[in-house]
N, C-alpha and C. Protein backbone atom coordinates (compact mmCIF):
# COMPACT_ATOMS: atom_id res chain seq x y z
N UNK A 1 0.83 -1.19 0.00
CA UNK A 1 0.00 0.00 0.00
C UNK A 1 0.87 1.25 0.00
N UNK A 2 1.84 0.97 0.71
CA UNK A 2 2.70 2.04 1.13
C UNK A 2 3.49 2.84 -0.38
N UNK A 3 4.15 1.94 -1.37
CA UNK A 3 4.64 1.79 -2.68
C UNK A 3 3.66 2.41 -3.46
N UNK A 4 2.49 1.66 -2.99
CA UNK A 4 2.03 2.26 -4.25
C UNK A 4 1.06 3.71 -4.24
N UNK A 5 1.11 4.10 -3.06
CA UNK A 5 0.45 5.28 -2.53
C UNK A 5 2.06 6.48 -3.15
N UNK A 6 3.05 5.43 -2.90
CA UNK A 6 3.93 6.60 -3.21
C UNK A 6 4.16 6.50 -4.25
N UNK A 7 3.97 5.85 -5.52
CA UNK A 7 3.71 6.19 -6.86
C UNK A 7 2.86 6.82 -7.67
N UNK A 8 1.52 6.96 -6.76
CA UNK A 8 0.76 7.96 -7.18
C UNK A 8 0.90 9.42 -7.87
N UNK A 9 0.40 10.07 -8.72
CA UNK A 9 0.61 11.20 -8.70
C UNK A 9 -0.33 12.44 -8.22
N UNK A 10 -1.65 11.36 -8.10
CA UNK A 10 -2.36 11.77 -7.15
C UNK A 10 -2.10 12.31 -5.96
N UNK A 11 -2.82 13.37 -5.03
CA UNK A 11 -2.86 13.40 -3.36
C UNK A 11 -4.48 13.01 -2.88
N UNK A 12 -3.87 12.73 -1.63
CA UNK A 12 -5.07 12.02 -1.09
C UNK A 12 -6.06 13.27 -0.30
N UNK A 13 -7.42 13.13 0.34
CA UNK A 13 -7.78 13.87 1.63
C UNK A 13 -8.41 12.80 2.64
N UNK A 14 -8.78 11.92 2.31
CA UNK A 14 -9.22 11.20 2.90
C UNK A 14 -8.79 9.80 3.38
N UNK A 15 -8.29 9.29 4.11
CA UNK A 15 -7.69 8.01 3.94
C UNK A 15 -8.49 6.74 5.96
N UNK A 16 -8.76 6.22 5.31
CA UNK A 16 -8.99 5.29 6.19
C UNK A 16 -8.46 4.11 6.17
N UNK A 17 -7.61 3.61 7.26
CA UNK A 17 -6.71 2.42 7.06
C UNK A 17 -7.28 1.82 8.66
N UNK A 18 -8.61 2.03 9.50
CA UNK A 18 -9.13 1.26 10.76
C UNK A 18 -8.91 0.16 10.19
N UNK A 19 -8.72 -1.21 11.37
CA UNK A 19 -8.78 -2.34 11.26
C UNK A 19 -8.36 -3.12 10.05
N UNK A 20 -6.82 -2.99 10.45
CA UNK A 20 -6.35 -3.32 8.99
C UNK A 20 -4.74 -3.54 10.11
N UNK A 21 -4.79 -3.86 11.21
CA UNK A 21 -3.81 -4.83 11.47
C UNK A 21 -2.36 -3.93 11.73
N UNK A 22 -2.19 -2.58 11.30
CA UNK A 22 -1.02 -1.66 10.90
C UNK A 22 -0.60 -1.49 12.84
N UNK A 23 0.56 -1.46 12.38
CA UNK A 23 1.73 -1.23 13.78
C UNK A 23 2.27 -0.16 13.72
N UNK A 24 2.91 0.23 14.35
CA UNK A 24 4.34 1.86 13.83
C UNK A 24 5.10 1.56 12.49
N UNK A 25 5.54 0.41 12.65
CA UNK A 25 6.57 -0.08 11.56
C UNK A 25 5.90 0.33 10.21
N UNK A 26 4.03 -0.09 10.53
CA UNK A 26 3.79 -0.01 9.00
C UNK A 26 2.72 1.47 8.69
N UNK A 27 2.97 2.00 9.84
CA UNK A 27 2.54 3.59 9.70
C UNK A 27 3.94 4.09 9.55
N UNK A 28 5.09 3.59 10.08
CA UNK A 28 6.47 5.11 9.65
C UNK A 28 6.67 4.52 8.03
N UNK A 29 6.07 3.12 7.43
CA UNK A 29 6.43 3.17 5.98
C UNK A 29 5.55 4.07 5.22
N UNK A 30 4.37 3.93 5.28
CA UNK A 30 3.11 4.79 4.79
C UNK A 30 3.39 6.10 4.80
N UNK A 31 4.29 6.86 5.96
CA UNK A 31 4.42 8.24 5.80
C UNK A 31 5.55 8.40 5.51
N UNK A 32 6.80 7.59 5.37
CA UNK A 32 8.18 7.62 4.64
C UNK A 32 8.25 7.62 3.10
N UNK A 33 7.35 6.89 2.69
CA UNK A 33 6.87 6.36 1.27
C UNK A 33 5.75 6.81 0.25
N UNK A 34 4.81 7.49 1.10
CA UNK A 34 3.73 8.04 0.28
C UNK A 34 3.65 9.47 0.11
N UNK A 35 5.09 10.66 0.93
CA UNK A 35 4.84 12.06 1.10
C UNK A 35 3.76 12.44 0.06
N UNK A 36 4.52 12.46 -0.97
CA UNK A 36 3.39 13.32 -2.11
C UNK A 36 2.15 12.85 -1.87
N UNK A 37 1.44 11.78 -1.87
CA UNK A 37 0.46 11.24 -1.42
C UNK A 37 -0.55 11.84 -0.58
N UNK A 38 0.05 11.72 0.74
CA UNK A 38 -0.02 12.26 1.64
C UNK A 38 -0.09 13.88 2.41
N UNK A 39 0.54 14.68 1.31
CA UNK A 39 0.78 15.92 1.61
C UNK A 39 -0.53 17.01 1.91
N UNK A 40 -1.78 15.86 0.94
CA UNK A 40 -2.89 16.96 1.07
C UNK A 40 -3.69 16.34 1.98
N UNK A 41 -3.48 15.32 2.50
CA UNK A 41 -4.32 14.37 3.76
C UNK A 41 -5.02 14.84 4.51
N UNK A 42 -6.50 15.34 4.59
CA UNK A 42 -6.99 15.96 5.89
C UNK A 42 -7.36 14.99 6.66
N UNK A 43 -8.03 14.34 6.54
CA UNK A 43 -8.25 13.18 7.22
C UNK A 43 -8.56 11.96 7.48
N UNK A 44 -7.36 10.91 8.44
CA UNK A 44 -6.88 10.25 8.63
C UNK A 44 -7.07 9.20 9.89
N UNK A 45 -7.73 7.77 9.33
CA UNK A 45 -8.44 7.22 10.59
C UNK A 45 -7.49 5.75 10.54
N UNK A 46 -6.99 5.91 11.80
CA UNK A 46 -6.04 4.72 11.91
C UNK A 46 -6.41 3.50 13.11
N UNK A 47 -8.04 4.03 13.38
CA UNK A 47 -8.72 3.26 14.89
C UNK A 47 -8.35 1.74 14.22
N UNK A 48 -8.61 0.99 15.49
CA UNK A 48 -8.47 -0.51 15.98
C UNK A 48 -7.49 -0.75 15.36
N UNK A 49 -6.28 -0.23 14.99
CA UNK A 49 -4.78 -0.75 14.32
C UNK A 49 -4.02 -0.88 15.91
N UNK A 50 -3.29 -1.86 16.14
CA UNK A 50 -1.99 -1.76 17.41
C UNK A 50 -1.06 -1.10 17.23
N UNK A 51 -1.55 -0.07 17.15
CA UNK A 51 -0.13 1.44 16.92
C UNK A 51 0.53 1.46 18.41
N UNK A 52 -0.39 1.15 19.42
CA UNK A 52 0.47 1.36 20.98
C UNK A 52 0.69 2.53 21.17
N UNK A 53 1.52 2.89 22.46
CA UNK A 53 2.77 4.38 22.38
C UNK A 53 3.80 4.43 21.42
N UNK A 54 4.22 3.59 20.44
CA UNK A 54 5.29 3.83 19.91
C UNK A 54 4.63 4.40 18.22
N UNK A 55 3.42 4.04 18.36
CA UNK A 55 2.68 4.48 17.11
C UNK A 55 2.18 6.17 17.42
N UNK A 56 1.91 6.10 18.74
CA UNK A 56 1.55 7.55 18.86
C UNK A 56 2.68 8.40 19.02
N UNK A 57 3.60 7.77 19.59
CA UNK A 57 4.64 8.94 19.60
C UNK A 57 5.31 9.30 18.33
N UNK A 58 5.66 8.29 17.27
CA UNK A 58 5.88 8.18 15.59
C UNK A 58 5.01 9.20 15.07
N UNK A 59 3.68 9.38 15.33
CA UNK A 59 2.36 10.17 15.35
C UNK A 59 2.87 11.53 15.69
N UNK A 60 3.14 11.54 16.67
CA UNK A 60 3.66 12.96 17.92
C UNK A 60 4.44 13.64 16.66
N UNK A 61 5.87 12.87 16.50
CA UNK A 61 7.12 13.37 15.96
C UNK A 61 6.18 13.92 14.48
N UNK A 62 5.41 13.32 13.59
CA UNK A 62 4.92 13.91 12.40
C UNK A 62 4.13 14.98 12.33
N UNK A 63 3.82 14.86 13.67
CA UNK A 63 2.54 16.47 13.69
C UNK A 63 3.38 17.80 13.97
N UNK A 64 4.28 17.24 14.45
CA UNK A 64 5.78 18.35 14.84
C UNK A 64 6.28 18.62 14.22
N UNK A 65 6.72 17.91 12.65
CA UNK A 65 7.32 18.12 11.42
C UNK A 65 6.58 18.60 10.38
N UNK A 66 5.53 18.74 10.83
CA UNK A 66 4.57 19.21 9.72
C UNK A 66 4.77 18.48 8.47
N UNK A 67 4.85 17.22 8.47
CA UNK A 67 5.14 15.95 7.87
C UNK A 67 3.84 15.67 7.01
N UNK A 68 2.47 15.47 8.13
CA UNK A 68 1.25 15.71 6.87
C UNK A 68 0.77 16.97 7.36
N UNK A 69 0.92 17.84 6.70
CA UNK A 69 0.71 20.07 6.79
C UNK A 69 -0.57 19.93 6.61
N UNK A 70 -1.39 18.78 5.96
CA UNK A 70 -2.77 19.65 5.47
C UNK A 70 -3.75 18.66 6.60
N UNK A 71 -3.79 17.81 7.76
CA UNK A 71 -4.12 16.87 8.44
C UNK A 71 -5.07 17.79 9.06
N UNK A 72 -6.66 17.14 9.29
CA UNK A 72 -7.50 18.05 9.98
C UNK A 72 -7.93 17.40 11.32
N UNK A 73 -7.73 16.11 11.16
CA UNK A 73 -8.78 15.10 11.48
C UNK A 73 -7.94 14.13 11.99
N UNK A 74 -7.67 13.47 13.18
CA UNK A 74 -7.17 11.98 13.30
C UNK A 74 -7.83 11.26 14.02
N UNK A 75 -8.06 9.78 13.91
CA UNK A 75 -9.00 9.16 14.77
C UNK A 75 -8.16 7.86 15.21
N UNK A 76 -7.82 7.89 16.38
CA UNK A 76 -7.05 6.93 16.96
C UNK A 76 -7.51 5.81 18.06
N UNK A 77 -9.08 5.31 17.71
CA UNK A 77 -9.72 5.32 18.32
C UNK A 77 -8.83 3.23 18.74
N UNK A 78 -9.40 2.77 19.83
CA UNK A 78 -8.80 1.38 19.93
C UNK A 78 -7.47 1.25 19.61
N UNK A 79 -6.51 1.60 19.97
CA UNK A 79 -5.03 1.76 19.28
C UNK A 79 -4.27 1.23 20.07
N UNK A 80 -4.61 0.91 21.36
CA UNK A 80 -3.65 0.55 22.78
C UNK A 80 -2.64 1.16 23.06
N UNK A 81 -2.97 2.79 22.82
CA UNK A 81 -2.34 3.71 23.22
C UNK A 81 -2.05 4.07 24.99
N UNK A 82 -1.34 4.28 25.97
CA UNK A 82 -1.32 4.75 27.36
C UNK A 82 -0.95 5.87 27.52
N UNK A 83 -0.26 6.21 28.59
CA UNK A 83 -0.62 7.22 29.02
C UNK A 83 1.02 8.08 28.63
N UNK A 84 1.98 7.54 27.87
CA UNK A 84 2.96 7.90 27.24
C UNK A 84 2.87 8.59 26.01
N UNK A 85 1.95 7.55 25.02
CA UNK A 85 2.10 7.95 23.95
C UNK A 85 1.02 9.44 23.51
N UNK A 86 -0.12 9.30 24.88
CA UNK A 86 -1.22 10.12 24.90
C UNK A 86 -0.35 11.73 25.17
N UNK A 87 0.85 11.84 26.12
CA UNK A 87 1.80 12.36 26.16
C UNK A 87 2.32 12.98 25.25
N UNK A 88 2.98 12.21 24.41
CA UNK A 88 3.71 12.47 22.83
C UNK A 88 2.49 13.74 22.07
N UNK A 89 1.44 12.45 21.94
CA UNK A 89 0.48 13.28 21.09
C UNK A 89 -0.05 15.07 21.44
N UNK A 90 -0.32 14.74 22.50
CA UNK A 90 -0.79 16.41 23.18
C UNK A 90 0.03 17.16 23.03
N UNK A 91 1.31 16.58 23.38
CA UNK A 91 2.58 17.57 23.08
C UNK A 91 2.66 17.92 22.28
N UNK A 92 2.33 17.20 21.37
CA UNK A 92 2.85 17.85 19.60
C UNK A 92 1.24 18.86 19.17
N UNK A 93 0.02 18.39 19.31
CA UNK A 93 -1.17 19.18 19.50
C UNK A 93 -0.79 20.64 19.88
N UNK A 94 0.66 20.96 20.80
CA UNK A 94 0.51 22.39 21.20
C UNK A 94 1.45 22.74 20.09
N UNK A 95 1.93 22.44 19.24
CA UNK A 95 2.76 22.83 18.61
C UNK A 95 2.21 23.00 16.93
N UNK A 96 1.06 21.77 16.82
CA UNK A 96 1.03 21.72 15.69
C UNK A 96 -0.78 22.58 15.59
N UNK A 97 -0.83 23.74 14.78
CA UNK A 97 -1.84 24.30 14.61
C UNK A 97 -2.57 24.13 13.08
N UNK A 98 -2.73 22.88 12.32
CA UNK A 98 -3.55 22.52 11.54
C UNK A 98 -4.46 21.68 12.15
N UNK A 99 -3.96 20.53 13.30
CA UNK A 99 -5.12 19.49 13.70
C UNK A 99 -6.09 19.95 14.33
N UNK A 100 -7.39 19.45 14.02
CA UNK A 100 -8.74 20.36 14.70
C UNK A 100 -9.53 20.01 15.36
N UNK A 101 -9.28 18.08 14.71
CA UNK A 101 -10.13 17.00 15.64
C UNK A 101 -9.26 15.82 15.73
N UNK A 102 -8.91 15.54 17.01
CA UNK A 102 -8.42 14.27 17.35
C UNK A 102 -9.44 13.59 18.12
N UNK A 103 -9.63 11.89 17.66
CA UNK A 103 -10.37 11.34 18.63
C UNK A 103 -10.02 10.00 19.14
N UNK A 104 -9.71 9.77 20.34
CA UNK A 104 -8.52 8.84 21.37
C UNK A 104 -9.29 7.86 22.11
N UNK A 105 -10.62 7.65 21.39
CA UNK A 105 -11.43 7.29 22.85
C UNK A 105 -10.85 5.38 22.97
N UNK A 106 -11.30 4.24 24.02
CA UNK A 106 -11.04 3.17 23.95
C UNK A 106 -9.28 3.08 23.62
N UNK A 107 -8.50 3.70 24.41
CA UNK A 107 -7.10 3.78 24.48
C UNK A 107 -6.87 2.93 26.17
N UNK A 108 -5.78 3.31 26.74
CA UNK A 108 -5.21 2.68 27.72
C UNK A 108 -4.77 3.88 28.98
N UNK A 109 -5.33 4.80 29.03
CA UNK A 109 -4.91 6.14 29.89
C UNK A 109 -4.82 6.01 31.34
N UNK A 110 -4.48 6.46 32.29
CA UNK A 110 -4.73 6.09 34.11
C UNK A 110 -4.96 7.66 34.02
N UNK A 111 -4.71 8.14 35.11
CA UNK A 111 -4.56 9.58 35.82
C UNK A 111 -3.42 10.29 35.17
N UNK A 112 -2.16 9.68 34.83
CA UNK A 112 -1.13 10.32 34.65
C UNK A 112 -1.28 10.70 33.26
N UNK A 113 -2.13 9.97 32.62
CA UNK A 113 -2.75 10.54 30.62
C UNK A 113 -3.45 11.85 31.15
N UNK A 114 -4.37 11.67 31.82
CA UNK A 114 -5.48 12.61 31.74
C UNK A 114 -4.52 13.93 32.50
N UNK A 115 -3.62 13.47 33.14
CA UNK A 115 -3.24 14.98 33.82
C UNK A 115 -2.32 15.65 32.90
N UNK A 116 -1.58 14.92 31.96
CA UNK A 116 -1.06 15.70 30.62
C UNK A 116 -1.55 16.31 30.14
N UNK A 117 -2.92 15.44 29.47
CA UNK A 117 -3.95 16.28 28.36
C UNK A 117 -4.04 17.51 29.52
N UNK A 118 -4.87 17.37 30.22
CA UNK A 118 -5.17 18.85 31.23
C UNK A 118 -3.93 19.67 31.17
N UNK A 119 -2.62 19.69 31.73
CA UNK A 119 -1.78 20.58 31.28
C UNK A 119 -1.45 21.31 30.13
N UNK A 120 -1.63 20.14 28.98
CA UNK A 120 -1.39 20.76 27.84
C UNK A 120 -2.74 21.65 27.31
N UNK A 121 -3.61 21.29 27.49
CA UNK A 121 -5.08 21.87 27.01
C UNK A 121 -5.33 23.41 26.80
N UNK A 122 -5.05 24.37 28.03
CA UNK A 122 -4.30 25.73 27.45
C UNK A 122 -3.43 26.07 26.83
N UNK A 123 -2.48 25.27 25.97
CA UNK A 123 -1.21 25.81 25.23
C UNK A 123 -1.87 24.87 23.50
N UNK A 124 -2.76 24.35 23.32
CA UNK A 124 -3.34 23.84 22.45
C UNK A 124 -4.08 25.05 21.57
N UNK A 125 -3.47 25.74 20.29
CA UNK A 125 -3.79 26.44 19.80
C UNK A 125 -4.72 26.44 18.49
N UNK A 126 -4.55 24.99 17.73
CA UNK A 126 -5.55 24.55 16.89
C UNK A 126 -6.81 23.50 16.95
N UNK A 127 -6.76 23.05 18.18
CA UNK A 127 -7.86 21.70 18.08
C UNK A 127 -9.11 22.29 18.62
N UNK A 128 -10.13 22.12 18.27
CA UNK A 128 -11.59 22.41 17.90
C UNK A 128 -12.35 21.72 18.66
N UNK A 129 -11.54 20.20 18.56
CA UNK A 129 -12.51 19.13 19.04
C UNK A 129 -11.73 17.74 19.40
N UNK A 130 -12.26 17.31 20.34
CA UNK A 130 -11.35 16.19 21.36
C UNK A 130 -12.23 15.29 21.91
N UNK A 131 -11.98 13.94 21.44
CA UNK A 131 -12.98 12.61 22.13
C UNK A 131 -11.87 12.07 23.05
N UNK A 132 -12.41 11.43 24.06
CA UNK A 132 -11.65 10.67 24.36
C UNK A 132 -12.95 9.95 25.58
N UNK A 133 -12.01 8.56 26.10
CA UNK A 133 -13.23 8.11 27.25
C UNK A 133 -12.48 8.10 28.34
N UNK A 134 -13.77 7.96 29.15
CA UNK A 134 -12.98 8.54 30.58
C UNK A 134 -12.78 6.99 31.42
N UNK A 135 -11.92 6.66 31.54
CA UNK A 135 -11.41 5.64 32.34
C UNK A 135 -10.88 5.39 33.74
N UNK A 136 -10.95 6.76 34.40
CA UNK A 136 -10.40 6.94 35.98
C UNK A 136 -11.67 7.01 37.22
N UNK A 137 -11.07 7.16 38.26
CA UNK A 137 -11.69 7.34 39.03
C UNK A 137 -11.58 8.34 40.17
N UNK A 138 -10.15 8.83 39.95
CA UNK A 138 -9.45 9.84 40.83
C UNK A 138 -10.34 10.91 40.66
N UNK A 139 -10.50 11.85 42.00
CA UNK A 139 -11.63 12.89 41.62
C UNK A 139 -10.88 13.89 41.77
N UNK A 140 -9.49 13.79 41.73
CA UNK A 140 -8.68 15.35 41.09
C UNK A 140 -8.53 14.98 40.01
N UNK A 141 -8.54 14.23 38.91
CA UNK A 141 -8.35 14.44 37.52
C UNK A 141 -9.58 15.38 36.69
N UNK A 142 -10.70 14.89 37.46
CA UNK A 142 -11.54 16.28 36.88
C UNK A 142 -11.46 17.56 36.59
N UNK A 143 -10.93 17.98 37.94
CA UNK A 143 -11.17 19.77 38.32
C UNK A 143 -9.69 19.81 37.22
N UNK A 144 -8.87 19.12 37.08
CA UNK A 144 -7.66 19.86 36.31
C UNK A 144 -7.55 19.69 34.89
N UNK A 145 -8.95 18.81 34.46
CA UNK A 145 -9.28 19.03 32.96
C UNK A 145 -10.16 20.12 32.86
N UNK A 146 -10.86 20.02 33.60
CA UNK A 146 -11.91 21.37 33.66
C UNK A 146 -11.14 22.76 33.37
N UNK A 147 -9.88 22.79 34.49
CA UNK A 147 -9.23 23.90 34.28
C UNK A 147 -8.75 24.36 33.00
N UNK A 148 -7.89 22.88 32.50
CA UNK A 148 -7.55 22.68 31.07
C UNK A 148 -8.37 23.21 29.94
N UNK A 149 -9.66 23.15 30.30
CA UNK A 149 -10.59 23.45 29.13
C UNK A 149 -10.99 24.93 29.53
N UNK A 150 -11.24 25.26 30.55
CA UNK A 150 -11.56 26.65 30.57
C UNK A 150 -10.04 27.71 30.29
N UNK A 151 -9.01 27.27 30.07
CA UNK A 151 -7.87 27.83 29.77
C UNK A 151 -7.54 27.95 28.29
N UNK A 152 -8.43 26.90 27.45
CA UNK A 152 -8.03 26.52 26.26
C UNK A 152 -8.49 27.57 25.65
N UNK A 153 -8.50 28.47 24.21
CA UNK A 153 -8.91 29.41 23.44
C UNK A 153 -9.60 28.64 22.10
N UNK A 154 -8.88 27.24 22.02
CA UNK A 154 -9.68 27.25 20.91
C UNK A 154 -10.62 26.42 20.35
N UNK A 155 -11.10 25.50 21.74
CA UNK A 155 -11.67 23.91 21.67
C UNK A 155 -13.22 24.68 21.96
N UNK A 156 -13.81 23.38 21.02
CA UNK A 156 -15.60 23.78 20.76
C UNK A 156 -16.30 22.86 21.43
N UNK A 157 -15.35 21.30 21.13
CA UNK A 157 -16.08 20.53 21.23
C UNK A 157 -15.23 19.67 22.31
N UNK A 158 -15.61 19.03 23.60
CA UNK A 158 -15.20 17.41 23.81
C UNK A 158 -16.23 16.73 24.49
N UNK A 159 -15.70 15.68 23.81
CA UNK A 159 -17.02 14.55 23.88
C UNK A 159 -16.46 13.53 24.38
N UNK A 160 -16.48 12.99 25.74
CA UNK A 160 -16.03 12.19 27.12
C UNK A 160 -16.77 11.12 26.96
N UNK A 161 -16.50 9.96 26.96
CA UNK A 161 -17.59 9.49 26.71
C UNK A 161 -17.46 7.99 27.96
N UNK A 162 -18.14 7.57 28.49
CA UNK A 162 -17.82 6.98 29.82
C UNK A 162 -17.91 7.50 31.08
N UNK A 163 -18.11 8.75 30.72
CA UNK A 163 -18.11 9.68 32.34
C UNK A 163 -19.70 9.72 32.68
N UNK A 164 -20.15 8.78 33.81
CA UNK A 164 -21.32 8.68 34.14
C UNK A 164 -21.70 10.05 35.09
N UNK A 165 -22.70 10.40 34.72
CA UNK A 165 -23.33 11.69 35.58
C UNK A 165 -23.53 11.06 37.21
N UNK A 166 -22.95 12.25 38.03
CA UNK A 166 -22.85 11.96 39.11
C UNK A 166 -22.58 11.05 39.74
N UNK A 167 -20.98 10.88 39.35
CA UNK A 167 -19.89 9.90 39.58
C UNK A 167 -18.84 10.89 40.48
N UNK A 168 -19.12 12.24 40.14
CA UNK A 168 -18.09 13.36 40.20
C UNK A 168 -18.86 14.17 41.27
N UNK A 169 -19.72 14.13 42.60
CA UNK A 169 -20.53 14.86 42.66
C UNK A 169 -20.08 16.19 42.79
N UNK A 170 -18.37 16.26 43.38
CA UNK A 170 -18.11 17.70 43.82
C UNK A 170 -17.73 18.58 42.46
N UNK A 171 -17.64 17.75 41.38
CA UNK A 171 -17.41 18.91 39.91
C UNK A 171 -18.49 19.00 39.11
N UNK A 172 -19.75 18.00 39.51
CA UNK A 172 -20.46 18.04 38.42
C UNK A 172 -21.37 19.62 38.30
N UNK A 173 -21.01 20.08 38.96
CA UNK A 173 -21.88 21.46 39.14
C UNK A 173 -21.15 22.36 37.89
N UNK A 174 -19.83 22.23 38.19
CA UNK A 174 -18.68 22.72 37.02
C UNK A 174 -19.08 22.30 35.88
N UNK A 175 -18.88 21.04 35.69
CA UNK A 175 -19.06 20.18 34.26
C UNK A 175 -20.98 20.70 33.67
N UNK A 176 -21.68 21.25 34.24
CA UNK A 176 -22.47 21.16 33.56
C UNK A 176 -22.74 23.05 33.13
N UNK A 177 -22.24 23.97 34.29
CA UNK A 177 -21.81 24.91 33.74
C UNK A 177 -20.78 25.72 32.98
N UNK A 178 -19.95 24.52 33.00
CA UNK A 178 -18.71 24.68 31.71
C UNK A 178 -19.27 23.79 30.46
N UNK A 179 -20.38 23.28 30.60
CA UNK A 179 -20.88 22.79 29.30
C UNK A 179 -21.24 23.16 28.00
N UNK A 180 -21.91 24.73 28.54
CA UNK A 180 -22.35 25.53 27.13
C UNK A 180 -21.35 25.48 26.45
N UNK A 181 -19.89 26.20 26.33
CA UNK A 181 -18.48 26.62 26.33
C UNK A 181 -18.64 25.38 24.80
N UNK A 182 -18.87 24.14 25.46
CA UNK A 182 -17.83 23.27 24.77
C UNK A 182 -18.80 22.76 23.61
């Protein structure tokens, strides 16, 4: 796929490669091999592939290089990503101002994912919109995404998905008046 994406003379915008078995090894060939291809890529769904952390951080390093410049969209959904590679990614999110929607949900995160994303969430200058599911139980990881999001300038949308209402009782007062916002 990789070959022959990079023989194209075509560019792509759309590409879906979910459930199709791909690792890092065979995502760093796809973006080593297909640039031209690839260059006009907005968006890019790589869910239920075993990319892991080493796929997201491979991920990280390309959004940093402006490697695919025209990327709007990534969906990393089932990837057996943790709380490293969730790391990588956010990091590069503050840096890289084309991505608009990333969506992470059914990953591998604890407290120490979610307290990244929250740090990074005010220095995030292009993303629009952010899935992810909520997998903790710590009731300080809330208030410091909350913060995260009321710090952020440029997010419209996130869509949590797992977070049962009044699980949180001391933030849910927050979460539902920081709701309009998002």
């Amino acid at each position: 796929l990789a070959e022959s994406l990079g023989q194209q003379k075509r560019s792509l915008v759309y590409l879906n490669l979910s459930e199709n078995q791909i690792t890092c090894s065979g995502l760093r060939t796809l973006v080593d091999n297909a640039t031209v291809a690839l260059s006009t890529l907005t968006h890019l769904n790589l869910g239920c592939n075993s990319l892991i952390d080493e796929g997201a951080t491979f991920l990280a390093e390309t959004l940093k290089l402006q490697s695919l410049p025209s990327l709007k969209s990534l969906r990393l959904i089932n990837c057996g990503i943790s709380d490293d590679g969730l790391a990588a990614l956010v990091s590069a999110s503050e840096e890289n101002e084309t991505l608009e929607t990333v969506d992470l949900q059914l990953n591998d995160y604890t407290d120490q994912g979610y307290l990244a994303l929250a740090s990074s969430l005010p220095s995030m200058k292009g993303l629009r919109q952010i899935d992810f599911s909520w997998t903790t139980s710590e009731l300080s990881v809330m208030p410091a995404l909350l913060e995260g999001f009321r710090k952020n300038t440029s997010l419209h949308d996130a869509n949590i998905t797992g977070c049962e209402p009044g699980k949180f009782p001391p933030v849910q007062k927050q979460i539902q008046s920081f709701a309009p916002r998002l």
